[in-house]
C-alpha atoms as a PDB file:
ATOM      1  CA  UNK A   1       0.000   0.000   0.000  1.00  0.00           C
ATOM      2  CA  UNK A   2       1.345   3.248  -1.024  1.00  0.00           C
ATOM      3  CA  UNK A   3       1.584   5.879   1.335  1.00  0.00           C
ATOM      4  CA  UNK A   4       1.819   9.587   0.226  1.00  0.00           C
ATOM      5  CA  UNK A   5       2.776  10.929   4.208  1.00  0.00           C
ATOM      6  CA  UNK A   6      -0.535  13.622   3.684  1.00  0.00           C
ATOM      7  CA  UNK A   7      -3.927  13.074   3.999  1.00  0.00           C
ATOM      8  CA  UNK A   8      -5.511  14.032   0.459  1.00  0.00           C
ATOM      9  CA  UNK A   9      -7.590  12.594  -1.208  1.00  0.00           C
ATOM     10  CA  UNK A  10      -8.665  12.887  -4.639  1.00  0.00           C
ATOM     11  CA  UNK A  11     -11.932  12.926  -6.342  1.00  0.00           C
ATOM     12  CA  UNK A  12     -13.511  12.602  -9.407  1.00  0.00           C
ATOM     13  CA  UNK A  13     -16.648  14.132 -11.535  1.00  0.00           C
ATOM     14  CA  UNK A  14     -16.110  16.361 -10.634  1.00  0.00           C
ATOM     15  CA  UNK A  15     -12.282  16.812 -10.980  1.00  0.00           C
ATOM     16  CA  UNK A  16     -11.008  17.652  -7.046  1.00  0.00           C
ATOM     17  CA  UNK A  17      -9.259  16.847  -3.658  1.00  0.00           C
ATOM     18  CA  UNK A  18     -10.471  16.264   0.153  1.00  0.00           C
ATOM     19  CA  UNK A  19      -7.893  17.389   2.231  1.00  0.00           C
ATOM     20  CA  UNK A  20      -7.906  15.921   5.519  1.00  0.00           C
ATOM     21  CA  UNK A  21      -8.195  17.729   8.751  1.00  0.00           C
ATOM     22  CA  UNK A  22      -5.064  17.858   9.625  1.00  0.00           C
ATOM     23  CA  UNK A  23      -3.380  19.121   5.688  1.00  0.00           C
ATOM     24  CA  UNK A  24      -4.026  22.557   4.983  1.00  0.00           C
ATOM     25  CA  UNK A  25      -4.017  24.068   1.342  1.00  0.00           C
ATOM     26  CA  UNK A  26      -6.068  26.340  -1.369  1.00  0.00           C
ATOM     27  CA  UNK A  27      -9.462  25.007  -3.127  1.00  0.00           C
ATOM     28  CA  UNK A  28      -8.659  23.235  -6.075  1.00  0.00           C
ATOM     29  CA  UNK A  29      -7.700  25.201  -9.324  1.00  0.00           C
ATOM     30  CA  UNK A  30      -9.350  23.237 -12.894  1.00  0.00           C
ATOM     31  CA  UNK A  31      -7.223  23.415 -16.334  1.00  0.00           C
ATOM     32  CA  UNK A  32      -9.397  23.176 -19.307  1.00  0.00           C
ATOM     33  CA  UNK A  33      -9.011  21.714 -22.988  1.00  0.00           C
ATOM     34  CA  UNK A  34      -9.466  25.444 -23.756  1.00  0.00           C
ATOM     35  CA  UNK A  35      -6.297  26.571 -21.638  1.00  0.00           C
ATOM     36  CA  UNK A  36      -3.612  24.379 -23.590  1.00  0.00           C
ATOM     37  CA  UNK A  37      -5.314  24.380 -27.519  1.00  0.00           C
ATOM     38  CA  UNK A  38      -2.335  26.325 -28.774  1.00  0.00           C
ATOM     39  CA  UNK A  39       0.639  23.198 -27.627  1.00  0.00           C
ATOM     40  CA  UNK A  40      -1.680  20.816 -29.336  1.00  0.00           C
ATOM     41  CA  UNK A  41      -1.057  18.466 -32.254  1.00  0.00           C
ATOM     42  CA  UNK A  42      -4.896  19.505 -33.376  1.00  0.00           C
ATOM     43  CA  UNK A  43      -5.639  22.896 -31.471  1.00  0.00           C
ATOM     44  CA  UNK A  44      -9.319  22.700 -33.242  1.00  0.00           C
ATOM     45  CA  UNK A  45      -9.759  18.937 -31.549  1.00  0.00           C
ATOM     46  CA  UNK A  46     -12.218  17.360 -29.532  1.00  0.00           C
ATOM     47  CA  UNK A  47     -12.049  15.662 -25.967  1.00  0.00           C
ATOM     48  CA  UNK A  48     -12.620  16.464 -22.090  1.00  0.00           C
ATOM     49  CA  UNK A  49     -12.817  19.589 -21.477  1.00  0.00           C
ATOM     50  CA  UNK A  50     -11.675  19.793 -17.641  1.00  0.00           C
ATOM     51  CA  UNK A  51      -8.039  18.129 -18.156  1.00  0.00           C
ATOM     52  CA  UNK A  52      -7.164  18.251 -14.441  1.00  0.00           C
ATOM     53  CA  UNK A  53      -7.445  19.506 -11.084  1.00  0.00           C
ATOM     54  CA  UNK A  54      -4.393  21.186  -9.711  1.00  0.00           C
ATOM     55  CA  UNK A  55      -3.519  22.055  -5.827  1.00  0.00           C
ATOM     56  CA  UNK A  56      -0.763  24.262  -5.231  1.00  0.00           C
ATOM     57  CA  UNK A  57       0.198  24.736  -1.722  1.00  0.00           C
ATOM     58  CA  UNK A  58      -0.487  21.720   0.479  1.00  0.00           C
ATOM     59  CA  UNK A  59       0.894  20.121   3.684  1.00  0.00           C
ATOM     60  CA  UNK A  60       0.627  18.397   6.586  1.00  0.00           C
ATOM     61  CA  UNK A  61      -0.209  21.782   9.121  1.00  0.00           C
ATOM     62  CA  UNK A  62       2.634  20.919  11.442  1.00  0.00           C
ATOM     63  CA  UNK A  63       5.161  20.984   8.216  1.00  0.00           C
ATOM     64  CA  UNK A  64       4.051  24.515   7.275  1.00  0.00           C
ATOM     65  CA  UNK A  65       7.074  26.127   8.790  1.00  0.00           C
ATOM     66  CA  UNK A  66       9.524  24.155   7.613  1.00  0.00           C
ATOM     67  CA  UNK A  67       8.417  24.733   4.259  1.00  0.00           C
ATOM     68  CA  UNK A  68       7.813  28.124   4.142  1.00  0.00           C
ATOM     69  CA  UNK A  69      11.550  28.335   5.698  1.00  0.00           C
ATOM     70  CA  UNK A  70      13.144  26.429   3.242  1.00  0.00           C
ATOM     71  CA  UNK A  71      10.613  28.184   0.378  1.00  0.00           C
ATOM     72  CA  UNK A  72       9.420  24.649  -0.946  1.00  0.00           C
ATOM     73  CA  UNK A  73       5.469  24.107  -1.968  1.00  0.00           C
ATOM     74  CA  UNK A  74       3.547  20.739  -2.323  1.00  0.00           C
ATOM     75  CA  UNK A  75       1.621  20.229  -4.801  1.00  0.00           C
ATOM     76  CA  UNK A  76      -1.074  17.632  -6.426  1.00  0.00           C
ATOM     77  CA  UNK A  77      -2.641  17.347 -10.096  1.00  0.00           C
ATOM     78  CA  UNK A  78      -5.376  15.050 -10.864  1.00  0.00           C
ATOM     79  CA  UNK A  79      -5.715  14.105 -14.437  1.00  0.00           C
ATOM     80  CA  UNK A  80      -8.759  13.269 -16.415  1.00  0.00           C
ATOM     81  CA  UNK A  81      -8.373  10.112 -19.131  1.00  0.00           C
ATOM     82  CA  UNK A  82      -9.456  10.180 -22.533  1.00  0.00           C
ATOM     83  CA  UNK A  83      -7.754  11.808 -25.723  1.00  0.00           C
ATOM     84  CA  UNK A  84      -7.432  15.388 -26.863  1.00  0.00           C
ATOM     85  CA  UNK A  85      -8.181  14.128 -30.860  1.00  0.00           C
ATOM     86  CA  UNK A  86      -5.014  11.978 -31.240  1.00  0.00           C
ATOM     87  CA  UNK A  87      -3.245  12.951 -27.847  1.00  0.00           C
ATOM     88  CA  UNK A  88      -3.756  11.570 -24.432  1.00  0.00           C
ATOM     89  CA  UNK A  89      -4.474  14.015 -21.832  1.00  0.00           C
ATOM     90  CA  UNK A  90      -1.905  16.330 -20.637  1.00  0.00           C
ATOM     91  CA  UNK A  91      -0.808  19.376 -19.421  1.00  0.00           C
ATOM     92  CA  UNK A  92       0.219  22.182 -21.944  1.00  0.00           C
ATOM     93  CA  UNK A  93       4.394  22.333 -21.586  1.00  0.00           C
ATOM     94  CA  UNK A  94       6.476  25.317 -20.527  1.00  0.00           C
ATOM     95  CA  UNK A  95       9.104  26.160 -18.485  1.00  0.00           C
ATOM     96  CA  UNK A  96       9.631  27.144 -14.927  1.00  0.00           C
ATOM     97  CA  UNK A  97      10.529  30.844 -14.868  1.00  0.00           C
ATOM     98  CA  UNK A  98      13.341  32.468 -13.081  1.00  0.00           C
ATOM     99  CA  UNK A  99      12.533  32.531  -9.244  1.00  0.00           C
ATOM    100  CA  UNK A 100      13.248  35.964  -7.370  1.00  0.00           C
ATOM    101  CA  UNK A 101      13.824  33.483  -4.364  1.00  0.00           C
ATOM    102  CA  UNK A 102      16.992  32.256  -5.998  1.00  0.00           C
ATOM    103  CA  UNK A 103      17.597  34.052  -9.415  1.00  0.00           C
ATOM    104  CA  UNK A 104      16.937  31.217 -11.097  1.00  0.00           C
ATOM    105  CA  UNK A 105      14.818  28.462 -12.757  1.00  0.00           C
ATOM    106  CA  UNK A 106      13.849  25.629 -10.523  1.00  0.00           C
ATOM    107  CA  UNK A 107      13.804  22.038 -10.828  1.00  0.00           C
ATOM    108  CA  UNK A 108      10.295  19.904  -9.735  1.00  0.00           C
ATOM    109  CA  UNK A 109      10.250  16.681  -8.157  1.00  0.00           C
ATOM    110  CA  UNK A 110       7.636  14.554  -9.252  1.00  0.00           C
ATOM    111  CA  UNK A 111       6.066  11.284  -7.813  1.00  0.00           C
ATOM    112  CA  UNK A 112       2.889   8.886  -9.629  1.00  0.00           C
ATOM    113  CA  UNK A 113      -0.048   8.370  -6.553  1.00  0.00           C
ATOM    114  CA  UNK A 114      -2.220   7.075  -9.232  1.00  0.00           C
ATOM    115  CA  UNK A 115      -2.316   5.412 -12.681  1.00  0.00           C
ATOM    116  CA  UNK A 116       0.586   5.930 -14.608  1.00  0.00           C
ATOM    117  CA  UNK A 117       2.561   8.747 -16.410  1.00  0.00           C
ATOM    118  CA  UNK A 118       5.085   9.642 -19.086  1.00  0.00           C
ATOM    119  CA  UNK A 119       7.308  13.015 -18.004  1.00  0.00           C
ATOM    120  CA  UNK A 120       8.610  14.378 -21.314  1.00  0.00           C
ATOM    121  CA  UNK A 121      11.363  16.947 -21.222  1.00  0.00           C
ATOM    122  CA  UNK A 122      13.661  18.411 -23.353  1.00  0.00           C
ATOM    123  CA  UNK A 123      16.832  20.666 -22.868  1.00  0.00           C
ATOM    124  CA  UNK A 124      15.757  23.734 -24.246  1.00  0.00           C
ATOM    125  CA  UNK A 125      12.751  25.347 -25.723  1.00  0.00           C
ATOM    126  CA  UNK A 126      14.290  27.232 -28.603  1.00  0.00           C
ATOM    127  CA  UNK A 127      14.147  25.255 -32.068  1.00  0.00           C
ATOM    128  CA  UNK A 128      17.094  23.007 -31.293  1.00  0.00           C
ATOM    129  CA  UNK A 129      15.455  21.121 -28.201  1.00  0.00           C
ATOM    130  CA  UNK A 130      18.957  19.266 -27.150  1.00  0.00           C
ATOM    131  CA  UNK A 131      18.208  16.067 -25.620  1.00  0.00           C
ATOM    132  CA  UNK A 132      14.911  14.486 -25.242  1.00  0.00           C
ATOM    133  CA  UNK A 133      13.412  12.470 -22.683  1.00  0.00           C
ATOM    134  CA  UNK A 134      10.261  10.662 -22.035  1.00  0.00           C
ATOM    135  CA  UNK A 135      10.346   8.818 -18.390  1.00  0.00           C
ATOM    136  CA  UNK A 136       7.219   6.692 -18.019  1.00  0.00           C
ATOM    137  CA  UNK A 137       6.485   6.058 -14.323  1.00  0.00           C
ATOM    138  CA  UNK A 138       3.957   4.006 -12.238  1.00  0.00           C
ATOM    139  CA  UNK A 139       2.358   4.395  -8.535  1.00  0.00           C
ATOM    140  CA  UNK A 140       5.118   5.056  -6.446  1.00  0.00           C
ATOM    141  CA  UNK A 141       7.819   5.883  -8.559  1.00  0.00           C
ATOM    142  CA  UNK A 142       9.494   9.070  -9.059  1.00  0.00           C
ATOM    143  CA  UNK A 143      11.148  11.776 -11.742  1.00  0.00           C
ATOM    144  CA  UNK A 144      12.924  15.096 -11.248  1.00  0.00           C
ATOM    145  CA  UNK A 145      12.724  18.020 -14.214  1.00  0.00           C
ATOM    146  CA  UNK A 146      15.964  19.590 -13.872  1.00  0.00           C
ATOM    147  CA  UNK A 147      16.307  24.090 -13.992  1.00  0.00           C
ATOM    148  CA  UNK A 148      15.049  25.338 -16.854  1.00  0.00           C
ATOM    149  CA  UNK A 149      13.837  22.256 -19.271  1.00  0.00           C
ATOM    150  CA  UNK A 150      10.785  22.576 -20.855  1.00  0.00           C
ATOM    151  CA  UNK A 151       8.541  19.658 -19.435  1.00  0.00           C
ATOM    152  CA  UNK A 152       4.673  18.822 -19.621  1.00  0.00           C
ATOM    153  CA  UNK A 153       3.125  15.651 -18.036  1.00  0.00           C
ATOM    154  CA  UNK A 154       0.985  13.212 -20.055  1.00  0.00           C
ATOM    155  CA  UNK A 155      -1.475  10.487 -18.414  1.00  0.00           C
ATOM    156  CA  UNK A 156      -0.059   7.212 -20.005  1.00  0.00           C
ATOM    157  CA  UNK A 157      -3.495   5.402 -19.864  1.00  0.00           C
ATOM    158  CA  UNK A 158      -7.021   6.721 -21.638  1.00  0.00           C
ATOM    159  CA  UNK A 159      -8.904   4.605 -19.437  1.00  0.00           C
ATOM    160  CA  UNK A 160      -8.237   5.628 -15.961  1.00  0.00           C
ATOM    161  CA  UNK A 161      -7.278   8.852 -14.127  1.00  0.00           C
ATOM    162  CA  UNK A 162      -3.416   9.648 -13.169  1.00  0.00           C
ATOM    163  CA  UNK A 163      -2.583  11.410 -10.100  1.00  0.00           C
ATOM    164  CA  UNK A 164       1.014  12.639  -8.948  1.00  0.00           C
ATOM    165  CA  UNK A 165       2.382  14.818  -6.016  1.00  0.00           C
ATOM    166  CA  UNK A 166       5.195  17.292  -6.256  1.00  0.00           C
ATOM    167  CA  UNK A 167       8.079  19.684  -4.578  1.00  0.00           C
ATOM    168  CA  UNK A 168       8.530  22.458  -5.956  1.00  0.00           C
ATOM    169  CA  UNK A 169       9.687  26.243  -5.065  1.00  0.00           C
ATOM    170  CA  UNK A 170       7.238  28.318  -3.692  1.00  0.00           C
ATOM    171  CA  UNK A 171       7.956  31.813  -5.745  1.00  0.00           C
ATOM    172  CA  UNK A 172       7.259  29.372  -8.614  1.00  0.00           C
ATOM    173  CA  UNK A 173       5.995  30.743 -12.336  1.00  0.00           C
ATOM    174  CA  UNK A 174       5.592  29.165 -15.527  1.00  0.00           C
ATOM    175  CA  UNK A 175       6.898  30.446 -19.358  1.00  0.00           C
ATOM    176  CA  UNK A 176       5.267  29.402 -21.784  1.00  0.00           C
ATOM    177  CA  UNK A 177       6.343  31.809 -24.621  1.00  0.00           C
ATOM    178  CA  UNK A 178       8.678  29.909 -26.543  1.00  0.00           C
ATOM    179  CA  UNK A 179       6.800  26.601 -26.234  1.00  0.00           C
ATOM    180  CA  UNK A 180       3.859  28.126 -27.554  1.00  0.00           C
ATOM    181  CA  UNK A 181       5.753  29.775 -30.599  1.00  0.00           C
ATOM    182  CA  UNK A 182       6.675  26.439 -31.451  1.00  0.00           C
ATOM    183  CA  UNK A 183       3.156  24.883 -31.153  1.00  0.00           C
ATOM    184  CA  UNK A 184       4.234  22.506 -28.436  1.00  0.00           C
ATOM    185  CA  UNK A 185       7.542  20.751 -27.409  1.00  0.00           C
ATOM    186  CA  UNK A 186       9.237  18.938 -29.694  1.00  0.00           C
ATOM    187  CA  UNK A 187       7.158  15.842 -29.503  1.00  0.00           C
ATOM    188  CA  UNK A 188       3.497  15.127 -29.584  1.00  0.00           C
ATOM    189  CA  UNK A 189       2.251  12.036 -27.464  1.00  0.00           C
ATOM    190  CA  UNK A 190      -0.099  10.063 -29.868  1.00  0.00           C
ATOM    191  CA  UNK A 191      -2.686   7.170 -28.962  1.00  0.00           C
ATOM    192  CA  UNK A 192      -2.332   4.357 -31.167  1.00  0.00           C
ATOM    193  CA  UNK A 193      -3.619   1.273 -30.606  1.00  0.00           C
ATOM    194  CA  UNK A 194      -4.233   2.508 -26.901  1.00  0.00           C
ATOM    195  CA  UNK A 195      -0.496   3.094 -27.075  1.00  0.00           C
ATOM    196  CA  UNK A 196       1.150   6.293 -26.382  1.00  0.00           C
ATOM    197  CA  UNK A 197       3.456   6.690 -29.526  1.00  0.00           C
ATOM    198  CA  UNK A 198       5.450  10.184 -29.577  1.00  0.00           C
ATOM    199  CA  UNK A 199       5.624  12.895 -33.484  1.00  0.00           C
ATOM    200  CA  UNK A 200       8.013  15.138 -34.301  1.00  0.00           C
ATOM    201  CA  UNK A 201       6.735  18.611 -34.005  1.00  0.00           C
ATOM    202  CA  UNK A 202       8.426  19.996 -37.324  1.00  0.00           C
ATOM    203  CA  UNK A 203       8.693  23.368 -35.930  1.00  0.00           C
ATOM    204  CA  UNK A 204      11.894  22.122 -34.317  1.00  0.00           C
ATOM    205  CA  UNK A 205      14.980  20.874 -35.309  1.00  0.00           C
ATOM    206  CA  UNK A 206      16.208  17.222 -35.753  1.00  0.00           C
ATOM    207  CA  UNK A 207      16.836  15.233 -32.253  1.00  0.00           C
ATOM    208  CA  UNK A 208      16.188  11.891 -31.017  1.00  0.00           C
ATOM    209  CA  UNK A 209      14.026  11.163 -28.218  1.00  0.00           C
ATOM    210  CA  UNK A 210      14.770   8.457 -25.434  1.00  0.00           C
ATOM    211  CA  UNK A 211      11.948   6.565 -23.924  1.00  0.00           C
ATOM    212  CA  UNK A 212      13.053   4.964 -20.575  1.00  0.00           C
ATOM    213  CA  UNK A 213      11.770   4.437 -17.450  1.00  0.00           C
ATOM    214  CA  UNK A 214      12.722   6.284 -14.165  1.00  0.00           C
ATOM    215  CA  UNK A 215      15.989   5.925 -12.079  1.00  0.00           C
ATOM    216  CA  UNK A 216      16.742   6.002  -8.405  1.00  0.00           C
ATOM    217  CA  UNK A 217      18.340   9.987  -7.921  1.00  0.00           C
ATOM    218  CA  UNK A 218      21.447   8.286  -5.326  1.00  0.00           C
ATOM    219  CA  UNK A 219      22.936  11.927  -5.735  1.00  0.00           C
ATOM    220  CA  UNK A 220      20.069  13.960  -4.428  1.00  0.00           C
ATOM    221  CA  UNK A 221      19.683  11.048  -1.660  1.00  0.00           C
ATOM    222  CA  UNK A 222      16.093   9.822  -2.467  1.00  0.00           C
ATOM    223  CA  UNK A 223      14.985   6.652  -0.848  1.00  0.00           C
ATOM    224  CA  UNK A 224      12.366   4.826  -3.190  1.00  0.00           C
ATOM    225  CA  UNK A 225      11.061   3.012  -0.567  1.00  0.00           C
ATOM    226  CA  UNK A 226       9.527   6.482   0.982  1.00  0.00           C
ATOM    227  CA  UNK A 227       7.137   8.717  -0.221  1.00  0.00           C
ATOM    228  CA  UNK A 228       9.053  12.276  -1.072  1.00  0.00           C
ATOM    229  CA  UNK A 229       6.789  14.148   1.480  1.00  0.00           C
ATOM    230  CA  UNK A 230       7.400  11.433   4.289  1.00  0.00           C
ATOM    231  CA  UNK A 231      11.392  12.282   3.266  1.00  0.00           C
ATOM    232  CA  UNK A 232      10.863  15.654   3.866  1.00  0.00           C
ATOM    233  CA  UNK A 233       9.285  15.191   7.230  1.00  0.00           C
ATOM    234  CA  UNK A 234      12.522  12.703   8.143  1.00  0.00           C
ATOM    235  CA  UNK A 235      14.773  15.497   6.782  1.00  0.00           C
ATOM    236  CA  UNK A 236      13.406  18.945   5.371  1.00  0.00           C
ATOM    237  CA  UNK A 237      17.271  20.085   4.074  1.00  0.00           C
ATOM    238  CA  UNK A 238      17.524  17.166   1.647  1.00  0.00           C
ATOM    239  CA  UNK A 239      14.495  18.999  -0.572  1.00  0.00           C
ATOM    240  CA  UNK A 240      16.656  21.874  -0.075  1.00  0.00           C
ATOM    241  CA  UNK A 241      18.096  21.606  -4.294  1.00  0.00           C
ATOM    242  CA  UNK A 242      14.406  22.092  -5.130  1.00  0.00           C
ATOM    243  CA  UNK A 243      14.154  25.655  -3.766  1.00  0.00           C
ATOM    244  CA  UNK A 244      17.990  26.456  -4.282  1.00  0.00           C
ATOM    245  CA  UNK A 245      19.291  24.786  -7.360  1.00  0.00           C
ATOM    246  CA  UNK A 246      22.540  26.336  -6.911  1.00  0.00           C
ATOM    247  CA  UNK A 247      23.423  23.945  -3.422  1.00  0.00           C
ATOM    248  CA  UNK A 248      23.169  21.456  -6.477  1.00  0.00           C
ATOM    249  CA  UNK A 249      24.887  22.856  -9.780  1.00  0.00           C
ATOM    250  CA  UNK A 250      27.747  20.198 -10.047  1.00  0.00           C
ATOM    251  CA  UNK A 251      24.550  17.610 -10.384  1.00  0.00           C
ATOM    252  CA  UNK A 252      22.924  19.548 -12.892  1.00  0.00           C
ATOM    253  CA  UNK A 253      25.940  20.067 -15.426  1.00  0.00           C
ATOM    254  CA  UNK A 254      25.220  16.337 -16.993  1.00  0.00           C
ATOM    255  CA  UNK A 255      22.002  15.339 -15.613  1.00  0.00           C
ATOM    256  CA  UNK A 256      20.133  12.391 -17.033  1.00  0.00           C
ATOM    257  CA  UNK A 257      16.287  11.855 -16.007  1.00  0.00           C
END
């Protein structure tokens, strides 16, 4: 049985979270098919048009100063199934903006509660995309973004909902200007066959994407057998390269999701 170390819950038709009484956070914010039409392989398509529920800002209420000290935020998205014309479901792409908290663009920590999910990235959002990743992860399992790669999340399955958890910095902001020049990252997920299958977007230039499936992050000390929240709890420094990706450069020189 997984355990996510916070009482949350979430819910579905409509798209949302309980929080328990002891986890404080916001009401749930909704994305729409509407919000994301322009990253889209077919921006006139058809399918659901709430994508997913998104909380921003969640915790266990004893944990609240230790996050706000270390400027980290919790966060939850609860993705609808179906397609978006050819495309699964998924979240529009950009990338994090420049924090005032530490001049810089931050990484995000992901891990699956729910279902299963494929975290694209790519190395930059200008038309040559640099290397190309798409990490497919299941309940439990876990994927860090590194600064300033353009990302967007994609529910692997059509046929049930995907839900993940995530630390992030809490000055946090999303770009979405260059990704949306280009019509979307550099490669569209695609249902065939109930498969996810990934096109070129031609608005880039050539690259090759790698499809693998996620590793165990030894050098930012993450136990797999813990959720990320409960790791906080143990230890809130170690969630420290989240907020202040500088206490981490030498690790982000060569990263590899």
């Amino acid at each position: 049985m997984f355990n996510k170390g916070i009482d949350i819950t979430p819910t579905y038709n409509p798209l949302s979270y309980e929080l328990g009484e002891n986890t404080f956070g916001p009401t749930p914010e909704v994305r729409h098919l509407s919000d994301i039409r322009r990253s889209l392989m077919d921006p006139n398509c058809e399918g659901p048009e709430d994508l997913y529920a998104i909380v921003m800002g969640i915790g266990r209420k004893e944990d609240k100063a230790a996050m706000d000290e270390r400027n980290l935020l919790f966060a939850s998205c609860n993705y609808n199934f179906g397609t978006m014309g050819k495309e699964p479901v998924r979240s529009q792409g950009h990338i994090h903006s420049v924090s005032a908290s530490c001049n810089d663009s931050t990484c995000e920590l992901y891990e699956i509660w729910e279902g299963e999910a494929i975290i694209y990235m790519q190395e930059y959002v200008k038309d040559n995309p640099g290397r190309c990743f798409a990490i497919r992860a299941k309940k439990g399992e876990v994927v860090i973004v590194p600064p300033s790669w353009g990302h967007q999340t994609v529910n692997a399955n059509i046929h049930a909902p995907m839900v993940f958890g995530a630390w992030c910095v809490k000055d946090y902001g999303f770009d979405y200007d260059d990704v949306r020049a280009h019509k979307g990252l550099a490669y569209y997920p695609m249902v065939e066959n109930e498969e996810v299958k990934w096109v070129k977007n031609e608005n880039y230039n050539e690259s090759t994407l790698i499809e693998r499936s996620p590793r165990i992050y030894t050098e930012f000390g993450i136990d797999p057998s813990k959720s990320i929240y409960e790791q906080f709890v143990e230890n809130p420094d170690m969630m420290l390269f989240v907020s202040r990706p500088e206490t981490a450069k030498e690790k982000w020189l060569h990263f590899e999701p």
